[in-house]
N, C-alpha and C. Protein backbone atom coordinates (compact mmCIF):
# COMPACT_ATOMS: atom_id res chain seq x y z
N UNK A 1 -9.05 11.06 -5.27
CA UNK A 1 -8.47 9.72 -5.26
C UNK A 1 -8.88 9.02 -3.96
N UNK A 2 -9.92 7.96 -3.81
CA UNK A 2 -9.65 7.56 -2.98
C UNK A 2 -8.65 6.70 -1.95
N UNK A 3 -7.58 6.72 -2.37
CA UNK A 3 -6.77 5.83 -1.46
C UNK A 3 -6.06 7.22 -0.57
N UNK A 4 -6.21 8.04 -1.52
CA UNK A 4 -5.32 9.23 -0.60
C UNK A 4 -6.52 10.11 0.65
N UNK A 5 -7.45 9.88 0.35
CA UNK A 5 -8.66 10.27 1.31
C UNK A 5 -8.71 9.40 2.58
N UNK A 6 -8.75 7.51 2.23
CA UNK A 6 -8.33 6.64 3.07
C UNK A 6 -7.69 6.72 3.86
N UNK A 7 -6.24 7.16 3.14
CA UNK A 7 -4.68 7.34 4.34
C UNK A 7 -5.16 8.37 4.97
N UNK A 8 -5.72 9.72 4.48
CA UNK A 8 -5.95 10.93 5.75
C UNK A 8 -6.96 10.19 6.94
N UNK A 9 -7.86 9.40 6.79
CA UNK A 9 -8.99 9.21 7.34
C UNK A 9 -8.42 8.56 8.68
N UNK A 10 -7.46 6.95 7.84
CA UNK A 10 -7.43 6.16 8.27
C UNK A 10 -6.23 5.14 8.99
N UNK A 11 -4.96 6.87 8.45
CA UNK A 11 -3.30 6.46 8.61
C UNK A 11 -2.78 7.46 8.82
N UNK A 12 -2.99 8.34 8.83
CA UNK A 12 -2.69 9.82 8.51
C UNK A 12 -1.79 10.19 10.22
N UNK A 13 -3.22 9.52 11.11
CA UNK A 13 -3.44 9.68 12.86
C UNK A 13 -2.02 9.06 13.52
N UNK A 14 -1.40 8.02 12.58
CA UNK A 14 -0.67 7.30 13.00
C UNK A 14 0.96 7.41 12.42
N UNK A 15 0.78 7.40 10.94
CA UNK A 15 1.65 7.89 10.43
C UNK A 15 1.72 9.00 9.25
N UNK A 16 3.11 9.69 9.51
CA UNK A 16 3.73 10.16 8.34
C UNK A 16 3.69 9.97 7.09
N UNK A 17 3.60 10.81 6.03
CA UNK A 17 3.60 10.13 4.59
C UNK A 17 5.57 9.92 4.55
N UNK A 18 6.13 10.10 5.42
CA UNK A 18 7.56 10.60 5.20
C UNK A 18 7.78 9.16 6.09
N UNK A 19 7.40 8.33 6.44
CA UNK A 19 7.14 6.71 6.96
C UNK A 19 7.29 6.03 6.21
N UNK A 20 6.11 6.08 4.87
CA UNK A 20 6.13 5.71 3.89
C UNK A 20 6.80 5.91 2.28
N UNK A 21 7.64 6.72 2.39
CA UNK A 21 8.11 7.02 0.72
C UNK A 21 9.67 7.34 1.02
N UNK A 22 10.41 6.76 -0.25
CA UNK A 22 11.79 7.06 -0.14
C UNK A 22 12.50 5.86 0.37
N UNK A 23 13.50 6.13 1.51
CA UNK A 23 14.39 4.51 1.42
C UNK A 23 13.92 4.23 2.60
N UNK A 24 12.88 4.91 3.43
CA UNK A 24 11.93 4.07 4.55
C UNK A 24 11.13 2.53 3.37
N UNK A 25 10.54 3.08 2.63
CA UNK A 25 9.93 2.86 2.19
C UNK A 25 10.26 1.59 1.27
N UNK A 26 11.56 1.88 0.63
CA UNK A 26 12.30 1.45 0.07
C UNK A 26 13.55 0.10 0.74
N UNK A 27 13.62 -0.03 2.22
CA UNK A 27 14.08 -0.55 2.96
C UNK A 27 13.05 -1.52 3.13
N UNK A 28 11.91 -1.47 3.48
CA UNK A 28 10.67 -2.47 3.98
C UNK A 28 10.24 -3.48 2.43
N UNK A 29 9.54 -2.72 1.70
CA UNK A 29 8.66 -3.41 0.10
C UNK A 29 9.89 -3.01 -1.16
N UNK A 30 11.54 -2.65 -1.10
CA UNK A 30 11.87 -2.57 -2.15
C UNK A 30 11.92 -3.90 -2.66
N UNK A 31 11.88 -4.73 -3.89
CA UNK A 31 12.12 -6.15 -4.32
C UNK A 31 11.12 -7.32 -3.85
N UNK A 32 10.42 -6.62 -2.84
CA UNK A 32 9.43 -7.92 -2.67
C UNK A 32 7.83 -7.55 -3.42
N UNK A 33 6.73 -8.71 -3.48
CA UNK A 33 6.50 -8.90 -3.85
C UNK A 33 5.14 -7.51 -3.49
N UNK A 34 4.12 -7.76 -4.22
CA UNK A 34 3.22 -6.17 -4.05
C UNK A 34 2.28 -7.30 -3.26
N UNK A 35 1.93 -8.41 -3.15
CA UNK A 35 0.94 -9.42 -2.11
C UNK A 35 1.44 -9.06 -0.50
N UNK A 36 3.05 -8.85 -0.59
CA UNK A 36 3.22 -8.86 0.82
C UNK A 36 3.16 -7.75 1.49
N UNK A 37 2.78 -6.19 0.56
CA UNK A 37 2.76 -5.61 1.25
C UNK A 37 1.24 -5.27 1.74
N UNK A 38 0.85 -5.93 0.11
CA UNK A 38 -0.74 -6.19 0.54
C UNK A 38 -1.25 -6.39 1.45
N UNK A 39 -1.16 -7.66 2.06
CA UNK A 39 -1.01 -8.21 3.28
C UNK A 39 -1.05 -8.02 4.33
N UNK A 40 0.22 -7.26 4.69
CA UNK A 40 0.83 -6.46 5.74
C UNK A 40 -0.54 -5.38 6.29
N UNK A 41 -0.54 -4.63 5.35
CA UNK A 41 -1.37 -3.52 5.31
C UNK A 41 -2.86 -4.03 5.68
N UNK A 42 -3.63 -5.12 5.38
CA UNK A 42 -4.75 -5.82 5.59
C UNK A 42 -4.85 -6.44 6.69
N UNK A 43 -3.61 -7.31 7.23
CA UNK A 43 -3.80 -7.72 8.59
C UNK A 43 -3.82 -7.21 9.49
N UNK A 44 -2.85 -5.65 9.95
CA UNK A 44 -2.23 -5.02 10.61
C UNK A 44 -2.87 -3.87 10.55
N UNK A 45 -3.77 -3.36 9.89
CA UNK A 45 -4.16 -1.88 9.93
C UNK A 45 -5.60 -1.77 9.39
N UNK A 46 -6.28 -0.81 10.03
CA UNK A 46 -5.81 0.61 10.96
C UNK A 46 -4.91 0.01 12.72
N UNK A 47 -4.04 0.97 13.07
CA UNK A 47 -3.90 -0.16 14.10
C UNK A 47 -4.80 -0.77 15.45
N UNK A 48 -5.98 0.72 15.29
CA UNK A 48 -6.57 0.18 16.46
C UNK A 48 -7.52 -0.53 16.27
N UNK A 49 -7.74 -1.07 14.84
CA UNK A 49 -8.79 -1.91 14.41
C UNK A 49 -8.39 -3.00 13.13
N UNK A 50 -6.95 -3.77 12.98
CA UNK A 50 -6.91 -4.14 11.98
C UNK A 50 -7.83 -5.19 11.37
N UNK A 51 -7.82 -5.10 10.11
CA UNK A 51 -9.08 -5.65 9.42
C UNK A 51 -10.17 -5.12 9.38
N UNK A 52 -10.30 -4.03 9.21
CA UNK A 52 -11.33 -3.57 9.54
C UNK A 52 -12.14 -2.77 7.95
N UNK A 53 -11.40 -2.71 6.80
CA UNK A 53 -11.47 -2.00 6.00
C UNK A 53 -11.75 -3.32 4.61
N UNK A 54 -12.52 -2.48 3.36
CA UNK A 54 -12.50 -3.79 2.94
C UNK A 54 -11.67 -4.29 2.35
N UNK A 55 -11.67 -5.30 1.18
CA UNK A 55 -10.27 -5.46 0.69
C UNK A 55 -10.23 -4.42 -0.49
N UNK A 56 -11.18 -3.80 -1.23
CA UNK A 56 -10.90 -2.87 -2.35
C UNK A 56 -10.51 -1.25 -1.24
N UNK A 57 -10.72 -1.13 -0.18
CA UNK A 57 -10.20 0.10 0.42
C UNK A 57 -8.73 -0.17 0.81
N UNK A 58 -8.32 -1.45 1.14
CA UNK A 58 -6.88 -1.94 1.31
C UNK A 58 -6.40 -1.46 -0.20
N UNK A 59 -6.76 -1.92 -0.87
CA UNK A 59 -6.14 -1.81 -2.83
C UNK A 59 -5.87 -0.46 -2.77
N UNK A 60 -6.64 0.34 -2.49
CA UNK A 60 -7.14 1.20 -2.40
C UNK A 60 -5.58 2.44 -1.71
N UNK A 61 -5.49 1.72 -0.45
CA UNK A 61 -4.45 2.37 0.10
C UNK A 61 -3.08 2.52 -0.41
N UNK A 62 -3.10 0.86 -0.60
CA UNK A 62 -1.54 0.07 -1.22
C UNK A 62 -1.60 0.94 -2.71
N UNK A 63 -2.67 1.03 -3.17
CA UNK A 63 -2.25 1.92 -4.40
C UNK A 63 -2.09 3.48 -4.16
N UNK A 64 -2.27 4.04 -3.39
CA UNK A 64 -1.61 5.18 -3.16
C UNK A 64 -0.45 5.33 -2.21
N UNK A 65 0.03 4.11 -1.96
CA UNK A 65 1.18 4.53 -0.93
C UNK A 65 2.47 4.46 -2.11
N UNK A 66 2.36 3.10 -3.06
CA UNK A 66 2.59 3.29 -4.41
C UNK A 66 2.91 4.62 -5.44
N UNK A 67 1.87 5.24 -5.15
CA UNK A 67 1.73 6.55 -6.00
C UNK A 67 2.79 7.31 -5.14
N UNK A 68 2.85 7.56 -4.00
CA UNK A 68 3.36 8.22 -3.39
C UNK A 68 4.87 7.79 -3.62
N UNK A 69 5.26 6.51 -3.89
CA UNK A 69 6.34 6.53 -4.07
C UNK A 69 6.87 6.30 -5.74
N UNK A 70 6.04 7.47 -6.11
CA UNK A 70 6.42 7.17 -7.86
C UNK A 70 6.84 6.25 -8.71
N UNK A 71 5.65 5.26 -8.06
CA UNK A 71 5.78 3.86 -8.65
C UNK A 71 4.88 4.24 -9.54
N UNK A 72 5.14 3.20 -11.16
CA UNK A 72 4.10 3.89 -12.43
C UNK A 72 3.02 2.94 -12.29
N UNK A 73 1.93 3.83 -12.19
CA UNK A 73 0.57 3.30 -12.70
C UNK A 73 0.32 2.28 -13.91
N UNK A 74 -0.42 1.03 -13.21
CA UNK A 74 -0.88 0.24 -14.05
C UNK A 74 -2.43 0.63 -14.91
N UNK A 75 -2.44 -0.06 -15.80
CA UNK A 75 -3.51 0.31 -16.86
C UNK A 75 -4.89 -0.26 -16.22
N UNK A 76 -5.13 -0.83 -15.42
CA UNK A 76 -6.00 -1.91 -14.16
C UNK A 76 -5.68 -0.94 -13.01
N UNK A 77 -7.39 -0.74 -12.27
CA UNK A 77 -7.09 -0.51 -10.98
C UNK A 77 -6.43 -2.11 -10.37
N UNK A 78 -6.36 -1.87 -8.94
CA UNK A 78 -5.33 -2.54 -8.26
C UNK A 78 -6.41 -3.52 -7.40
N UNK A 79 -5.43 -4.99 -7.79
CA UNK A 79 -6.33 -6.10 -7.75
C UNK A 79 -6.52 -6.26 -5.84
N UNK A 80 -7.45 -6.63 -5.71
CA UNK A 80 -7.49 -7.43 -4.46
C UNK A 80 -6.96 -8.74 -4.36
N UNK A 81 -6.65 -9.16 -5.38
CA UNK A 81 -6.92 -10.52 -5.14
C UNK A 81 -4.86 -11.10 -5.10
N UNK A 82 -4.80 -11.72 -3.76
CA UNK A 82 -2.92 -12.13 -3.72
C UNK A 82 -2.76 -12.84 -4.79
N UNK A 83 -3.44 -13.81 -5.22
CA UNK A 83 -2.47 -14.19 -6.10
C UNK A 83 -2.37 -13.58 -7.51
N UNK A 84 -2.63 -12.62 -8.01
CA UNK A 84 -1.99 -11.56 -8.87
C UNK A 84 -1.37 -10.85 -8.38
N UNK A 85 -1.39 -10.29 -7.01
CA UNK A 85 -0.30 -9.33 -6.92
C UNK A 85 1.04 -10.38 -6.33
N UNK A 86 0.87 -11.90 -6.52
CA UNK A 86 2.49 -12.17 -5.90
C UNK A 86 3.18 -11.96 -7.55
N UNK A 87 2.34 -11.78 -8.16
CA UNK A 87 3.04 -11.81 -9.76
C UNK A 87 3.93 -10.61 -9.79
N UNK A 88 3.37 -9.78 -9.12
CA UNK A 88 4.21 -8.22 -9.34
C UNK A 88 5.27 -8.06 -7.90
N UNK A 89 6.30 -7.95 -8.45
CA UNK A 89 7.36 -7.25 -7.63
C UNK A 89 7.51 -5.44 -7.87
N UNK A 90 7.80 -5.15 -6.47
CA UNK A 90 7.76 -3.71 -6.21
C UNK A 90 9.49 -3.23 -6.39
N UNK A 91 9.40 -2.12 -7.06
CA UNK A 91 10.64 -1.89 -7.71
C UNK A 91 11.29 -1.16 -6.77
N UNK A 92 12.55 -0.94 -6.90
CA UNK A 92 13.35 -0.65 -5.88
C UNK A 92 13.27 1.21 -6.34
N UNK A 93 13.06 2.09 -4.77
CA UNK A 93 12.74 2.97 -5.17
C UNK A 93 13.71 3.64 -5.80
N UNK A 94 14.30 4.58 -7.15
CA UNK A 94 15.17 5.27 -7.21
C UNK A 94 15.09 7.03 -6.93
């Protein structure tokens, strides 16, 4: 999978997968929209180089941080593009 190769490469150095999943996780992107975390993740990271990755390796990530939090897979890999993902809201983790 590459998004989970990404995070070792490229997040791994910095953070925890235990950062990302559960009601960390769930506190930050529960109810908002999947653009903002898009976003987040694209402007801001890696930290010692943000922007630095392209936007399908960003998709890339955001879709496995996703996975990680047993969010269900869409039938479409995962768009780059914000304005489809402001369409999708991220579900609150249970």
């Amino acid at each position: 999978m590459r998004g989970k190769d990404l995070y070792a490469m490229q997040c791994r150095s910095c953070h925890t997968p235990e950062s990302h999943t559960g009601a960390i996780f769930d506190a930050w992107w529960g109810g908002r929209r999947l653009s903002d975390l898009f976003e987040f993740v694209q402007e801001r990271m890696p930290k010692n180089e943000p922007g630095s990755l392209t936007p399908q390796e960003y998709a890339d990530v955001v879709a496995y941080l996703l996975r990680m939090n047993r969010m269900p897979p869409g039938s479409d890999e995962l768009s780059t593009d914000v304005a489809t993902l402001k369409k999708i809201r991220i579900e609150k983790v249970k």
